[in-house]
N, C-alpha and C. Protein backbone atom coordinates (compact mmCIF):
# COMPACT_ATOMS: atom_id res chain seq x y z
N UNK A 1 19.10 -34.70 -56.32
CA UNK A 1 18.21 -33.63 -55.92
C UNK A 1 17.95 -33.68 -54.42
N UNK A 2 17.33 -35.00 -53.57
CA UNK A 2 17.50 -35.02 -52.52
C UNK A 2 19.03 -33.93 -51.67
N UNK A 3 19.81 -34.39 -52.12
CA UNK A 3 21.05 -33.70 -51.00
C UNK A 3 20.88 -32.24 -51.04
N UNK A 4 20.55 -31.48 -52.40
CA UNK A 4 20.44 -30.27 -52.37
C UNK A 4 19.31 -29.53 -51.35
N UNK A 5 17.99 -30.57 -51.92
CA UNK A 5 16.73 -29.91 -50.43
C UNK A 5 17.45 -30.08 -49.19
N UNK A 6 18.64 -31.48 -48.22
CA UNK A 6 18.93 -31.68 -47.21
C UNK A 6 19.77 -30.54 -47.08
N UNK A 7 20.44 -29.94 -47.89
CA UNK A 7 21.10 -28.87 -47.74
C UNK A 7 20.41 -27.20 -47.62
N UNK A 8 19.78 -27.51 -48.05
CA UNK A 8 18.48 -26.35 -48.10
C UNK A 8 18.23 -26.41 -46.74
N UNK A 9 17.32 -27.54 -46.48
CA UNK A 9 16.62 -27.39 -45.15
C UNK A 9 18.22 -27.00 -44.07
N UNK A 10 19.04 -27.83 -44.20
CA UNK A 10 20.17 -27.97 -42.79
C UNK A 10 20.57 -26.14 -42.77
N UNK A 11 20.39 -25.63 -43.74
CA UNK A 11 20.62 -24.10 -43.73
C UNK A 11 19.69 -23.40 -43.26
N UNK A 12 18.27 -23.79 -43.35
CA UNK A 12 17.33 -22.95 -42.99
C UNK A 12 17.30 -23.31 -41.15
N UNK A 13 17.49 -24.09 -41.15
CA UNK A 13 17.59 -25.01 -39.31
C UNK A 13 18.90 -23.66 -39.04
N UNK A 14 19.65 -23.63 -39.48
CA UNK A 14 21.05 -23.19 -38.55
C UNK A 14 20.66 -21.39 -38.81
N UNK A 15 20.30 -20.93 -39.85
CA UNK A 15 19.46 -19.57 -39.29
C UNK A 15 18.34 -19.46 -38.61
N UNK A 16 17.60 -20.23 -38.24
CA UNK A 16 16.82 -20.19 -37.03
C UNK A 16 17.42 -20.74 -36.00
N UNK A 17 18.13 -21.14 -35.64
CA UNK A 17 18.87 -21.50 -34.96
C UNK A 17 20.06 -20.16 -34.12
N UNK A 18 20.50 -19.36 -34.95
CA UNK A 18 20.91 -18.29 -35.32
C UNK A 18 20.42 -16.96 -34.42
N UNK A 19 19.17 -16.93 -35.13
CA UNK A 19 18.16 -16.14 -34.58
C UNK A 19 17.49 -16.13 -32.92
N UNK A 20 17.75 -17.64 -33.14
CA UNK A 20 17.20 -18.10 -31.60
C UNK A 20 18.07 -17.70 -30.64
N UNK A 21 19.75 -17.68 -30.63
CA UNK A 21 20.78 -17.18 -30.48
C UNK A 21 20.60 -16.29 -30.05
N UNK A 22 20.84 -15.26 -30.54
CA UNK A 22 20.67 -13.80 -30.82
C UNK A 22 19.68 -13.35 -29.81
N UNK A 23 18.21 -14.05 -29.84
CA UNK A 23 16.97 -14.04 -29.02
C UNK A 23 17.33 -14.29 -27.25
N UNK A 24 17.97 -15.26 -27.74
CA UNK A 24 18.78 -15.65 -26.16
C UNK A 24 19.29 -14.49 -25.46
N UNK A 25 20.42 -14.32 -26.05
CA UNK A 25 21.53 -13.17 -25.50
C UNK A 25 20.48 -12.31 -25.58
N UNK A 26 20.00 -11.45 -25.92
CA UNK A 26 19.22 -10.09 -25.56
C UNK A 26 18.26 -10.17 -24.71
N UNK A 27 17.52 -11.89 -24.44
CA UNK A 27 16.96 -11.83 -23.39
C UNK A 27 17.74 -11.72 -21.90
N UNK A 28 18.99 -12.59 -21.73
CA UNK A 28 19.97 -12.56 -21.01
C UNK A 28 20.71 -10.95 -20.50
N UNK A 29 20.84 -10.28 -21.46
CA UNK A 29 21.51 -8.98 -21.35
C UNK A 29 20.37 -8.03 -20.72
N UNK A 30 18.93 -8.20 -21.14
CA UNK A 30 17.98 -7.25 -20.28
C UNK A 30 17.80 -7.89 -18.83
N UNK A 31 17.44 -9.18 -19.00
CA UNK A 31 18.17 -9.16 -17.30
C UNK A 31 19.03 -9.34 -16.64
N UNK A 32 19.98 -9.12 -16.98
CA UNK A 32 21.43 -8.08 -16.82
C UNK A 32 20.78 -7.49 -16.26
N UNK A 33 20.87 -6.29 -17.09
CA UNK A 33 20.38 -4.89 -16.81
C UNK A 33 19.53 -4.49 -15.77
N UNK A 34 18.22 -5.10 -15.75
CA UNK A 34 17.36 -5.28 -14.92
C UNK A 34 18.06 -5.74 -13.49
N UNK A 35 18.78 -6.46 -13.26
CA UNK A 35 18.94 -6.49 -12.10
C UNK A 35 20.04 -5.69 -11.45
N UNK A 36 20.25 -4.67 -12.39
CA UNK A 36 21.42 -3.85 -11.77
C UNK A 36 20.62 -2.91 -11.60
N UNK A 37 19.61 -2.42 -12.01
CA UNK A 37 18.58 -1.12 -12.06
C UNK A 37 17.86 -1.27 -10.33
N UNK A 38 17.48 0.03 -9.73
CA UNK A 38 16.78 -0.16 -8.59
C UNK A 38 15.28 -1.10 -8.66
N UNK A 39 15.29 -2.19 -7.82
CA UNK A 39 13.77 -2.69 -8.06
C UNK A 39 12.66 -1.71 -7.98
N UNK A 40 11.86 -2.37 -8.71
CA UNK A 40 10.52 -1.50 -8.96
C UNK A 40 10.02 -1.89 -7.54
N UNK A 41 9.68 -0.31 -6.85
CA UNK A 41 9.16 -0.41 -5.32
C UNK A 41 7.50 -1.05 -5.85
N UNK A 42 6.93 -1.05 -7.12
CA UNK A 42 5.49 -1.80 -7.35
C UNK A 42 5.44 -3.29 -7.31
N UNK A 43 6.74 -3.81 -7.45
CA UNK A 43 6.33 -5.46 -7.87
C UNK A 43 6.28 -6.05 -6.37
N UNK A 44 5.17 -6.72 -6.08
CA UNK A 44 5.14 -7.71 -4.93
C UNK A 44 6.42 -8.49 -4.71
N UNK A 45 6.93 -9.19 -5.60
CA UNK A 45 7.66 -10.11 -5.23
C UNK A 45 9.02 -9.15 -4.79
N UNK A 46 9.37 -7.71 -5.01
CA UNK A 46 10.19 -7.40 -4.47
C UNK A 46 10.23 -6.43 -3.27
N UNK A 47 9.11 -6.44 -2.72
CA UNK A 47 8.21 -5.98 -1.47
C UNK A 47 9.15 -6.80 -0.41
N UNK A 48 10.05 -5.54 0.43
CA UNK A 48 10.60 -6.57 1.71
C UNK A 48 9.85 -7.76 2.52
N UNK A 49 10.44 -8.18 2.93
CA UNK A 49 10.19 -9.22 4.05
C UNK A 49 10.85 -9.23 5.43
N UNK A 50 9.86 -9.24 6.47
CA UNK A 50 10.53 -8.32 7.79
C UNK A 50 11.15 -7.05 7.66
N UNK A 51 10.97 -6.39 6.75
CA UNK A 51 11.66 -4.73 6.68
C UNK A 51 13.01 -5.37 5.63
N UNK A 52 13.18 -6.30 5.36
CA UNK A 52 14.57 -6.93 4.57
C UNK A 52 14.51 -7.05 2.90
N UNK A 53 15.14 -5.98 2.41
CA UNK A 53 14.85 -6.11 1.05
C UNK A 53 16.12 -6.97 0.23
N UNK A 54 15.45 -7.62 -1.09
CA UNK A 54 15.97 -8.59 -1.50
C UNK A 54 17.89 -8.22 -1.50
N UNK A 55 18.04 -6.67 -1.74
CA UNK A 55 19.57 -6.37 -1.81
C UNK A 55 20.39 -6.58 -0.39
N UNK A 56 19.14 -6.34 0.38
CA UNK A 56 19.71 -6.53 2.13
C UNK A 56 19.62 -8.29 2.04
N UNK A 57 19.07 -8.74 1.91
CA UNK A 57 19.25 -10.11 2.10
C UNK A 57 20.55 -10.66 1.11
N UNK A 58 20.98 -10.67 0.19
CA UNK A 58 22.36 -10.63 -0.39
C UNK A 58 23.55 -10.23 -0.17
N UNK A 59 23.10 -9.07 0.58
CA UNK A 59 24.27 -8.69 1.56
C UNK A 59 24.57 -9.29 2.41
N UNK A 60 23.19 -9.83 3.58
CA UNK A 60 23.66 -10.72 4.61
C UNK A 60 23.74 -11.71 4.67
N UNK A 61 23.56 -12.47 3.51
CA UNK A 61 23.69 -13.95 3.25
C UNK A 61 25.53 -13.91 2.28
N UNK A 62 25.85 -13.42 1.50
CA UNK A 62 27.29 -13.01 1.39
C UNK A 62 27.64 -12.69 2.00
N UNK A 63 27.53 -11.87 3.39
CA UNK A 63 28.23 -11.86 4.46
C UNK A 63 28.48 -12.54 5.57
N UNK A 64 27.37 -13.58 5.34
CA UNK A 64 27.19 -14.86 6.51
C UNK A 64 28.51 -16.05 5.32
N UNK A 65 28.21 -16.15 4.69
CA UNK A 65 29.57 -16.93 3.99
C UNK A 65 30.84 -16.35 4.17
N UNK A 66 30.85 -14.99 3.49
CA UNK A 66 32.13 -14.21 3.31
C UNK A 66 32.99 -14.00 5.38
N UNK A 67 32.42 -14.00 5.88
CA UNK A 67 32.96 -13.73 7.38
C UNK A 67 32.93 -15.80 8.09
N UNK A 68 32.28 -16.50 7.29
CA UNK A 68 32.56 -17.84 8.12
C UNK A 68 31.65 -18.14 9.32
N UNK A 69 30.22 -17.22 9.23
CA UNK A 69 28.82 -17.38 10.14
C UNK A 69 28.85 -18.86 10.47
N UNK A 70 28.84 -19.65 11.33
CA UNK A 70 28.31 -20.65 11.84
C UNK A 70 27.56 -20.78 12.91
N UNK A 71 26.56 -22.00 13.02
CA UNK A 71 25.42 -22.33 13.97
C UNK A 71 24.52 -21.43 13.65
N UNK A 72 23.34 -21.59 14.32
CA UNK A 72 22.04 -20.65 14.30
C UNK A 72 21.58 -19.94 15.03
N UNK A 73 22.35 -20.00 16.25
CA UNK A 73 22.44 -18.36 17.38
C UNK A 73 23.41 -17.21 16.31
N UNK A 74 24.84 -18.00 16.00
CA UNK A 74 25.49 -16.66 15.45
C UNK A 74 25.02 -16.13 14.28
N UNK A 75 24.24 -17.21 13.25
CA UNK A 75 23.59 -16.38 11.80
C UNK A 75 22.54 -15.35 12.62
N UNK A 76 21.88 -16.31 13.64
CA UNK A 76 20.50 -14.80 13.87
C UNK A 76 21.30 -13.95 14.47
N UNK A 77 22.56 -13.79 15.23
CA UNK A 77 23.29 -12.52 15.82
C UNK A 77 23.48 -11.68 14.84
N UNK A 78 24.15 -12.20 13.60
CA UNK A 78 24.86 -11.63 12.32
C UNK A 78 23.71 -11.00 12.07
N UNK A 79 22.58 -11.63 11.39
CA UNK A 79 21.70 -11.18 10.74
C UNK A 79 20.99 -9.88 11.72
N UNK A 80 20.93 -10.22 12.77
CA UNK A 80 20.46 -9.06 13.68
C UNK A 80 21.18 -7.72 13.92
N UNK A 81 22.13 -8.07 14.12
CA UNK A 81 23.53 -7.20 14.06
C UNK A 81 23.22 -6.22 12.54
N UNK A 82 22.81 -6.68 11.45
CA UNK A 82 22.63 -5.92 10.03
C UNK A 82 21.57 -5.26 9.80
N UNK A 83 20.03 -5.83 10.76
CA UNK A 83 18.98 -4.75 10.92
C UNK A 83 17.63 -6.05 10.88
N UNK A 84 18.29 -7.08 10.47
CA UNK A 84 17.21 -8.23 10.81
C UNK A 84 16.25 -8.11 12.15
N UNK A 85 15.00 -7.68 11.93
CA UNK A 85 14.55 -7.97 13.42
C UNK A 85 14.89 -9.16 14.68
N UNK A 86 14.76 -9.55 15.14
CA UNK A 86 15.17 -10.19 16.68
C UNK A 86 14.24 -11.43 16.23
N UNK A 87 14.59 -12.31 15.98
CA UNK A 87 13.99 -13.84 15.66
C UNK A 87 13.15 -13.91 14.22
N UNK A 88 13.70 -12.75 13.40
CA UNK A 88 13.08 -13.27 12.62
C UNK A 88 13.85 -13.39 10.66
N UNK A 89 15.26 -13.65 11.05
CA UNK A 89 15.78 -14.66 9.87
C UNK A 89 15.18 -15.69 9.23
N UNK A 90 14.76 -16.86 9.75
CA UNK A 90 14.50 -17.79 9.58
C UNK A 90 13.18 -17.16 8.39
N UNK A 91 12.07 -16.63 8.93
CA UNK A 91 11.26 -16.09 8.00
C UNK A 91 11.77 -15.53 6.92
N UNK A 92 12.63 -14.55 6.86
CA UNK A 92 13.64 -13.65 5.94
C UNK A 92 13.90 -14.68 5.26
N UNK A 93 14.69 -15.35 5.47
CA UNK A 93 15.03 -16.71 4.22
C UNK A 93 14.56 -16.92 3.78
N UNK A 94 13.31 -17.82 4.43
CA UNK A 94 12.37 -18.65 3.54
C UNK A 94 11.52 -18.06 3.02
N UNK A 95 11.65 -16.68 2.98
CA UNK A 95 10.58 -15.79 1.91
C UNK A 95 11.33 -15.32 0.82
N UNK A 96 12.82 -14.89 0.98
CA UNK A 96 13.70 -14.89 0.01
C UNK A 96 13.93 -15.65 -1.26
N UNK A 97 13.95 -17.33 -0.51
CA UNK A 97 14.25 -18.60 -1.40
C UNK A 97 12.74 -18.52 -1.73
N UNK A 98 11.65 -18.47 -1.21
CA UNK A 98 10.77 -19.06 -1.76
C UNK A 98 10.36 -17.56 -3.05
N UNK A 99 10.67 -17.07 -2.95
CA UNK A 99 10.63 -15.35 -3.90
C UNK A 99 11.43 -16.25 -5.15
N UNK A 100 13.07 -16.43 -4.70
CA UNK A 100 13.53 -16.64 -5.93
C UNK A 100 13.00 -17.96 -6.55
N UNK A 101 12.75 -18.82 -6.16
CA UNK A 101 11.77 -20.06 -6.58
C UNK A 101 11.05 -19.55 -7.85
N UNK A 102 10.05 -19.05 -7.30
CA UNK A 102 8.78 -17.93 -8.36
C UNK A 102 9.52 -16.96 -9.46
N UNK A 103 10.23 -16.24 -9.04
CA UNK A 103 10.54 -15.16 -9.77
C UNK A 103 12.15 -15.14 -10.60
N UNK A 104 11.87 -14.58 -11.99
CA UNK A 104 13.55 -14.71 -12.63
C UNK A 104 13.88 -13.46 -12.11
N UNK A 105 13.47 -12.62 -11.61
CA UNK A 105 13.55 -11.14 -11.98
C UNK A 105 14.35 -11.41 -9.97
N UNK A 106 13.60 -11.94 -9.36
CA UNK A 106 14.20 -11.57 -7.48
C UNK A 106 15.54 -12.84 -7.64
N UNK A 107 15.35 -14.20 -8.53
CA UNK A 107 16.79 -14.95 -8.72
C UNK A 107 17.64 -13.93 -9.17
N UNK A 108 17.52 -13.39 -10.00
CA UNK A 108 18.67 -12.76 -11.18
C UNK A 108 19.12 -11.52 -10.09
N UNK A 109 17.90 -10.78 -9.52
CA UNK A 109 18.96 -9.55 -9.06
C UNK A 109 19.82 -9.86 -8.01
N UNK A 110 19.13 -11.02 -6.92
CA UNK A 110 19.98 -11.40 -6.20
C UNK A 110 21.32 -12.47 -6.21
N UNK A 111 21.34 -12.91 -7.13
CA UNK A 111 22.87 -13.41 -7.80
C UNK A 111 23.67 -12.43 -7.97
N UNK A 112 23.10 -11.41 -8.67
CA UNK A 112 24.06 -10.59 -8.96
C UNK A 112 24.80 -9.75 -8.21
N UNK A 113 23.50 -9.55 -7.21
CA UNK A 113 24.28 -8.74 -5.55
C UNK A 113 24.99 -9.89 -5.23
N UNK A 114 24.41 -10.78 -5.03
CA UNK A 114 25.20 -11.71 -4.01
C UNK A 114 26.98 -11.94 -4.32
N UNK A 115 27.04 -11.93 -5.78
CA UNK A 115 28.34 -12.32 -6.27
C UNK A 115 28.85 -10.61 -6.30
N UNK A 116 28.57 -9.96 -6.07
CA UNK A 116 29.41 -7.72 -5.78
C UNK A 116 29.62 -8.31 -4.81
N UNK A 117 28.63 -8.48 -3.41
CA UNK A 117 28.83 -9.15 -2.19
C UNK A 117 30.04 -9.58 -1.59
N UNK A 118 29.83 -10.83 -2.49
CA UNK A 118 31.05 -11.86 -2.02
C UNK A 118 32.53 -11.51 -2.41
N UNK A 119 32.79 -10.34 -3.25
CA UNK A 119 34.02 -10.12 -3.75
C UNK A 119 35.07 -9.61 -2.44
């Protein structure tokens, strides 16, 4: 009798298990979606920084890789050159990284630019 309940239960584990699955991927696939959709101009965390919105910053950070940017006169040239104000990258970044830190929603959309980007 024992093996039959262990069999019972090991079945009831692998449809919740199942389910959890399933739960996954559809959470995964809406933010998909979500980050291909225009950001909501309401959410703070996707409120530019220096005039630099999270899709502009994916652009110029895939384009600081994709072109071979080196040192920190030519990233702030690059970055300036794209509409970055005049000394102020360094801020742009670290409001970027520290955005995606906090947020799945400013990580996820900007992976996803970043990798259109880099193609």
């Amino acid at each position: 009798m024992g093996m039959f309940k262990d069999m019972k239960g090991m079945m009831e584990n692998a449809s919740e298990m199942s389910e959890q699955a399933k739960q996954m991927q559809a959470d995964a696939m809406a933010q998909q979606k979500a980050a291909t959709e225009p950001a909501d101009p309401n959410d703070p965390d996707m409120q530019p920084i220096q005039g630099i919105s999270v899709d502009r910053y994916a652009e110029i950070t895939a384009g600081l890789v994709k072109n071979g940017v080196l040192g920190i006169e030519a990233v702030n040239a690059y970055a300036e050159s794209l509409g970055v104000p005049t000394g102020a990258w360094q801020e742009v970044q670290n409001g970027w990284v520290a955005r995606m830190g906090q947020s799945m929603a400013v990580r996820t959309r900007y992976g996803n630019l970043y990798a259109e980007y880099s193609k």
